[in-house]
Every structure is written in C-alpha cells, then in structure tokens.
Protein backbone atom coordinates (compact mmCIF):
# COMPACT_ATOMS: atom_id res chain seq x y z
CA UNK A 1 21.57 -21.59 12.71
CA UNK A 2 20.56 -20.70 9.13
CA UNK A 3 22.74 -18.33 7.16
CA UNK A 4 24.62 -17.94 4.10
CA UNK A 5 28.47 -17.86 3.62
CA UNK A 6 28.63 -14.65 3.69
CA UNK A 7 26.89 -14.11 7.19
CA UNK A 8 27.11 -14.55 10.80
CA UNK A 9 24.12 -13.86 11.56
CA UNK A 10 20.82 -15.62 11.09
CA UNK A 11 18.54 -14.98 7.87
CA UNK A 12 15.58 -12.89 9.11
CA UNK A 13 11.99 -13.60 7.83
CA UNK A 14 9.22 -11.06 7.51
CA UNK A 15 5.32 -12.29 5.57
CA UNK A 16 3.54 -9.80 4.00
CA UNK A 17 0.26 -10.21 4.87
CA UNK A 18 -2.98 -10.27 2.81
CA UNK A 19 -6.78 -9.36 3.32
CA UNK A 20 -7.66 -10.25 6.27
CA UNK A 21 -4.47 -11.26 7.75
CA UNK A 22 -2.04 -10.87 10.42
CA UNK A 23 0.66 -12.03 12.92
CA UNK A 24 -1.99 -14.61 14.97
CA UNK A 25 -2.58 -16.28 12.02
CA UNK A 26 1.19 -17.37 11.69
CA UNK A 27 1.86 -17.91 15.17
CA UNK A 28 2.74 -21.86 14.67
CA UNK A 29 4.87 -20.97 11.24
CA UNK A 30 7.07 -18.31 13.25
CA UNK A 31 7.82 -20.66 16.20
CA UNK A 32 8.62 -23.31 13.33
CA UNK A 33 10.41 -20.98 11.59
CA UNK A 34 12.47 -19.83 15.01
CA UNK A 35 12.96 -23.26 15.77
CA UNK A 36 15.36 -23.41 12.35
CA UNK A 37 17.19 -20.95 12.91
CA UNK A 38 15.74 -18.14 11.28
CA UNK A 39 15.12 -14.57 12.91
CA UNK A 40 11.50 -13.58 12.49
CA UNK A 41 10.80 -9.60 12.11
CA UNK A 42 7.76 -7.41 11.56
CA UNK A 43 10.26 -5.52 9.33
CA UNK A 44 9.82 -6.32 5.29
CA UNK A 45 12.47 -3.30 4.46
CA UNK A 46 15.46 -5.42 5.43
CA UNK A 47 14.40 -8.86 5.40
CA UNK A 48 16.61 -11.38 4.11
CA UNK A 49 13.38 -13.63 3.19
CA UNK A 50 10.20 -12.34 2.81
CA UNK A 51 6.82 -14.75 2.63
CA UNK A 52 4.00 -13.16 0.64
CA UNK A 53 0.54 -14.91 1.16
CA UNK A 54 -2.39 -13.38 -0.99
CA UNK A 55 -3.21 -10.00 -1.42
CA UNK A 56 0.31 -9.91 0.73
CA UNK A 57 2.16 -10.15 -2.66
CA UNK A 58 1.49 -7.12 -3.84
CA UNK A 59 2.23 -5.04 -0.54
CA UNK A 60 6.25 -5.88 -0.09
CA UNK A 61 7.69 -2.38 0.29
CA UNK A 62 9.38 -1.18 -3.17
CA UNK A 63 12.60 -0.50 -1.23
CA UNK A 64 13.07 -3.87 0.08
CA UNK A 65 15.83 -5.89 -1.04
CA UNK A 66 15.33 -9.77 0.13
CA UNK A 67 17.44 -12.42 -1.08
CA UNK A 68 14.38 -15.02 -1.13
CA UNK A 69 10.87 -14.03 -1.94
CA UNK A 70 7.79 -16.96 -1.51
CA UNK A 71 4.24 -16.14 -3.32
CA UNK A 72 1.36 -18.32 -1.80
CA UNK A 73 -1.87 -17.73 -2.89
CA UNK A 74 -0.67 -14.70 -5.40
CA UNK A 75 -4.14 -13.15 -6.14
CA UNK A 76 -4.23 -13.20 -10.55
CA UNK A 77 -7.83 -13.91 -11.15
CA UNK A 78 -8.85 -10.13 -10.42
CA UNK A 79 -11.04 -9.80 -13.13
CA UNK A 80 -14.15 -11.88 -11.80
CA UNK A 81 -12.31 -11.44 -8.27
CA UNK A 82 -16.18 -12.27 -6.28
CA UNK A 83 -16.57 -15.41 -7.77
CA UNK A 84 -12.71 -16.36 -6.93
CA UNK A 85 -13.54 -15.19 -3.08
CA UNK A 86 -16.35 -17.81 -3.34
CA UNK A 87 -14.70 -20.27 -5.04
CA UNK A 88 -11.92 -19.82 -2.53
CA UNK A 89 -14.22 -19.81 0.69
CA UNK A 90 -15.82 -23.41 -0.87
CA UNK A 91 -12.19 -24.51 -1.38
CA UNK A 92 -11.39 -24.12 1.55
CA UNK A 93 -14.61 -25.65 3.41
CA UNK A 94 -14.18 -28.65 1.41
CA UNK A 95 -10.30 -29.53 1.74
CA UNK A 96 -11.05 -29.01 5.83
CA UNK A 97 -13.91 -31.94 5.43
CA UNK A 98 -11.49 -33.91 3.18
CA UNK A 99 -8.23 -33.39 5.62
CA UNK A 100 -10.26 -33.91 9.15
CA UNK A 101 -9.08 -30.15 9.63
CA UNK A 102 -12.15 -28.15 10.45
CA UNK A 103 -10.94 -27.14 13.83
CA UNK A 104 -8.08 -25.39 11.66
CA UNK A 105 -10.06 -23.71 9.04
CA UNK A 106 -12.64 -22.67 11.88
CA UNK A 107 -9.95 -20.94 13.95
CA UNK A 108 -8.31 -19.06 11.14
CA UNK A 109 -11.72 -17.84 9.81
CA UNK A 110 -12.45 -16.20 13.42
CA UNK A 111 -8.66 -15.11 13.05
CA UNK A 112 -9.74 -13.46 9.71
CA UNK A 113 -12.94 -11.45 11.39
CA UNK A 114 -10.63 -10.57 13.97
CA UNK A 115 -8.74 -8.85 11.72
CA UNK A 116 -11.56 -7.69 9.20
CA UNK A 117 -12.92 -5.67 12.78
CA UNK A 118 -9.43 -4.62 13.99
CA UNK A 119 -8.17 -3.13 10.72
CA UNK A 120 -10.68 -1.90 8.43
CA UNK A 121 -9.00 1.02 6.50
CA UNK A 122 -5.72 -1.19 5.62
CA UNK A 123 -8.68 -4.07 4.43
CA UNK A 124 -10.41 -1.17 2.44
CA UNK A 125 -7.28 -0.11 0.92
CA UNK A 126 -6.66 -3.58 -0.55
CA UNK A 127 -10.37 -4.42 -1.87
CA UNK A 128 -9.91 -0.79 -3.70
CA UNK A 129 -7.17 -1.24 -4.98
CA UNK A 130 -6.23 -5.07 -5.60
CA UNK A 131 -7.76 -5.18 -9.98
CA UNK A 132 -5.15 -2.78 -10.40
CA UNK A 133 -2.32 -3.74 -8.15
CA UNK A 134 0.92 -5.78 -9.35
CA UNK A 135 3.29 -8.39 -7.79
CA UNK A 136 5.95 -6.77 -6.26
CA UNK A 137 9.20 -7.95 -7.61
CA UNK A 138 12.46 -7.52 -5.31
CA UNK A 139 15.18 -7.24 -7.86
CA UNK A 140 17.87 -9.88 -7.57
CA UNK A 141 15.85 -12.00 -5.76
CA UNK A 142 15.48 -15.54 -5.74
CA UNK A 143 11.53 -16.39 -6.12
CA UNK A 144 9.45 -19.74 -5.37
CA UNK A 145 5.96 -19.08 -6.30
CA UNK A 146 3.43 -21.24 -4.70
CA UNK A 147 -0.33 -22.34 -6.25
CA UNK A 148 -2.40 -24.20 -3.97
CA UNK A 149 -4.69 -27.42 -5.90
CA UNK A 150 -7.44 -25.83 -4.36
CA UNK A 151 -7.39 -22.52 -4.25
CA UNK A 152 -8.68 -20.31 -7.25
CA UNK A 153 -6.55 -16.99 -7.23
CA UNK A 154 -3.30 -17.36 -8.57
CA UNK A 155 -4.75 -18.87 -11.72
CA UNK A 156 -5.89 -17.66 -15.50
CA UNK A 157 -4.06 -16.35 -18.38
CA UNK A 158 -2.22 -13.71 -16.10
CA UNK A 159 -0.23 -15.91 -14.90
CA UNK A 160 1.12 -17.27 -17.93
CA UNK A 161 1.66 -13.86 -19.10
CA UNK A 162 3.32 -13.13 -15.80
CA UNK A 163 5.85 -15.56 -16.17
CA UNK A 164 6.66 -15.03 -20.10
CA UNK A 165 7.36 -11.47 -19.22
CA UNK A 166 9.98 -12.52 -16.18
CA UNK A 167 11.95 -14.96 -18.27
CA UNK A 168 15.48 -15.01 -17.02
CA UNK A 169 14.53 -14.29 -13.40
CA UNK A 170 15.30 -17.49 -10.70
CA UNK A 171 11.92 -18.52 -10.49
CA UNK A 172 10.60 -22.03 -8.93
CA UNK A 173 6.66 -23.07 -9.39
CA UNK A 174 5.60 -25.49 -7.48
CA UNK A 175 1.95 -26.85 -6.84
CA UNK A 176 0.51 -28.14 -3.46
CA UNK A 177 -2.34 -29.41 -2.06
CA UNK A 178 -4.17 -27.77 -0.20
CA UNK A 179 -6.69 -24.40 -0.20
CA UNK A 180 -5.91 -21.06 0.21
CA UNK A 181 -5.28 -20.67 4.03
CA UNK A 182 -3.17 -23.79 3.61
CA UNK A 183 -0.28 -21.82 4.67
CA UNK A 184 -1.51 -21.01 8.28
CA UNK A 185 -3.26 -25.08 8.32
CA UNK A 186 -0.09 -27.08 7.51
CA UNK A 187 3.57 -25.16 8.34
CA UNK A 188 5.61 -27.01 8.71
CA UNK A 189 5.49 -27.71 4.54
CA UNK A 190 6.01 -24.06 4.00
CA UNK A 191 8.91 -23.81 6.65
CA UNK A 192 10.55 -26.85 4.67
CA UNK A 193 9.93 -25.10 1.69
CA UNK A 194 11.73 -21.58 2.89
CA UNK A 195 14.68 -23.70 4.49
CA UNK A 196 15.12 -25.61 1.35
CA UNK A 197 15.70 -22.52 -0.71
CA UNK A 198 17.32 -20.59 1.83
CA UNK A 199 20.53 -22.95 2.21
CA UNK A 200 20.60 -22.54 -2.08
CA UNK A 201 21.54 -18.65 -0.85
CA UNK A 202 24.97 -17.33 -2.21
C-alpha cells in the first residue's frame, strides 16, 4: 500500500486527459497502477496525484490541490500546432515500426476515433482553445515533467521560457523514448515513474 507518513490511506490517482482521450485508453496503466497500491479516481479535485497527458495538462481543475503532478506530452509548440499533429502522427507510426508495436499504436488510434465520435463538443473546446491555453500549475506541488524523444509538442522556446519563469518550484525533467501515445504503449515505465516520486511524498 502506497502512502505517505502522514496517511492511512492509499494515494489516489486521477489523469487528465487530452484530445482525443479517455479512460479505455489507460485501462492497462490503472490496473498497474491498482496493482501498487494506489487508488485510481475519475475525480482530479482531490487527487493526491494527478497524470496530465497532452492537451490533458492544461485541463486540471484550478481548485485541485495534488501533492504530485506528471506532464507527458505537455502541448508547447502551439504556434505551428498542424505541423506538430503531423509530425506527431509520423512519430508515432515510425517508433511502432521501430518497437514491433503496431498492434499498440493501431488499437489506441481506433481508441482515439472512438473518442473523437463519442465526445465532440469537449474535443471542440480544446482545438479552440489550446494556442491560448496554459499549464495548469497546482501550487505546492511536486512536478515531473515528461518529453517523449519522439514526440514534437512539448518542445520550442516555450518551454525554456516555461521553466525560467517557475524557478524555485520542485520540478524533475526527464526525457524518454518513445512517441506521443507512449504513455498508453509502455505503462508500466510511467507507473515506475509515479511510484518513484510518490514514496519522495512528505
């Protein structure tokens, strides 16, 4: 059972989902997540860890309060954002050739038109507004932000600027391989990832 010294209770985990996105495609990394300990919850309000992938990063409620925050994917290049989607989309093609994981990538994009049919005005709202949204920033918590080798979003001089204006903030950047859906194609690195920095909780 995960939980800090000051709990009895298990850490609970929400993700904040991006374009396109939703509970089937992180079926495997809540039953990983479960199997550690952690309590998974629809509920991003109280959760003591929230996981942001994508367009998910911007859409954590202002009045939650998480002790642990993880970024994947955090869409920065916004100002040429259709060549990014493109670049992304060959990104990920390629690293499913390269890994021997097309069945993967071929599920979650069907996963992804599921979602692109089942939820259109919450997919609107995020293509209308996503060149002028920000990264929402819990305050007091921890944060590991998370760029993928292969995946064109989170990069470009925002990000730089990004992190010169949160100097002083516990922040952790870490690269991985991988594309932009990595997340929902390999876990079990991401669960590792949340468990590492979740035992580091006060």
């Amino acid at each position: 059972m995960v939980s800090t010294a000051s709990q009895t209770k298990p850490l609970t985990c929400a993700i904040s989902y991006g374009f396109l996105g939703g509970p089937a495609h992180s079926r495997r990394l809540r039953q990983l997540l479960s199997a550690k300990g952690y309590n998974c919850t629809a509920d991003l309000e109280h959760a003591d860890i929230i996981l942001a992938h994508s367009a998910g990063c911007f859409l954590i409620p202002s009045d939650a309060h998480p002790k642990l925050v993880v970024y994947v994917g955090m869409p920065l290049a916004q100002d040429k954002a259709q060549s990014a989607w493109a670049k992304a989309n060959h990104a990920n093609i390629m690293a499913a050739f390269r890994d021997k994981a097309v069945t993967k990538v071929i599920k979650i994009t069907l996963l992804s038109w599921y979602y692109g049919l089942r939820q259109p005005r919450r997919n609107w709202n995020i293509l209308r507004t996503i060149k002028t949204a920000t990264p929402s920033l819990p305050p007091g918590a921890a944060i590991a932000f998370i760029v993928n080798r292969y995946d064109p979003w989170p990069l470009g001089d925002t990000l730089q600027q990004y992190i010169q204006s949160n100097e002083g903030r516990q922040w952790t950047f870490m690269s991985l391989p991988g594309s932009h859906d990595d997340i929902w194609e390999r876990p079990e690195t991401y669960v590792a990832i949340i468990d590492y920095y979740a035992r580091l909780l006060a």
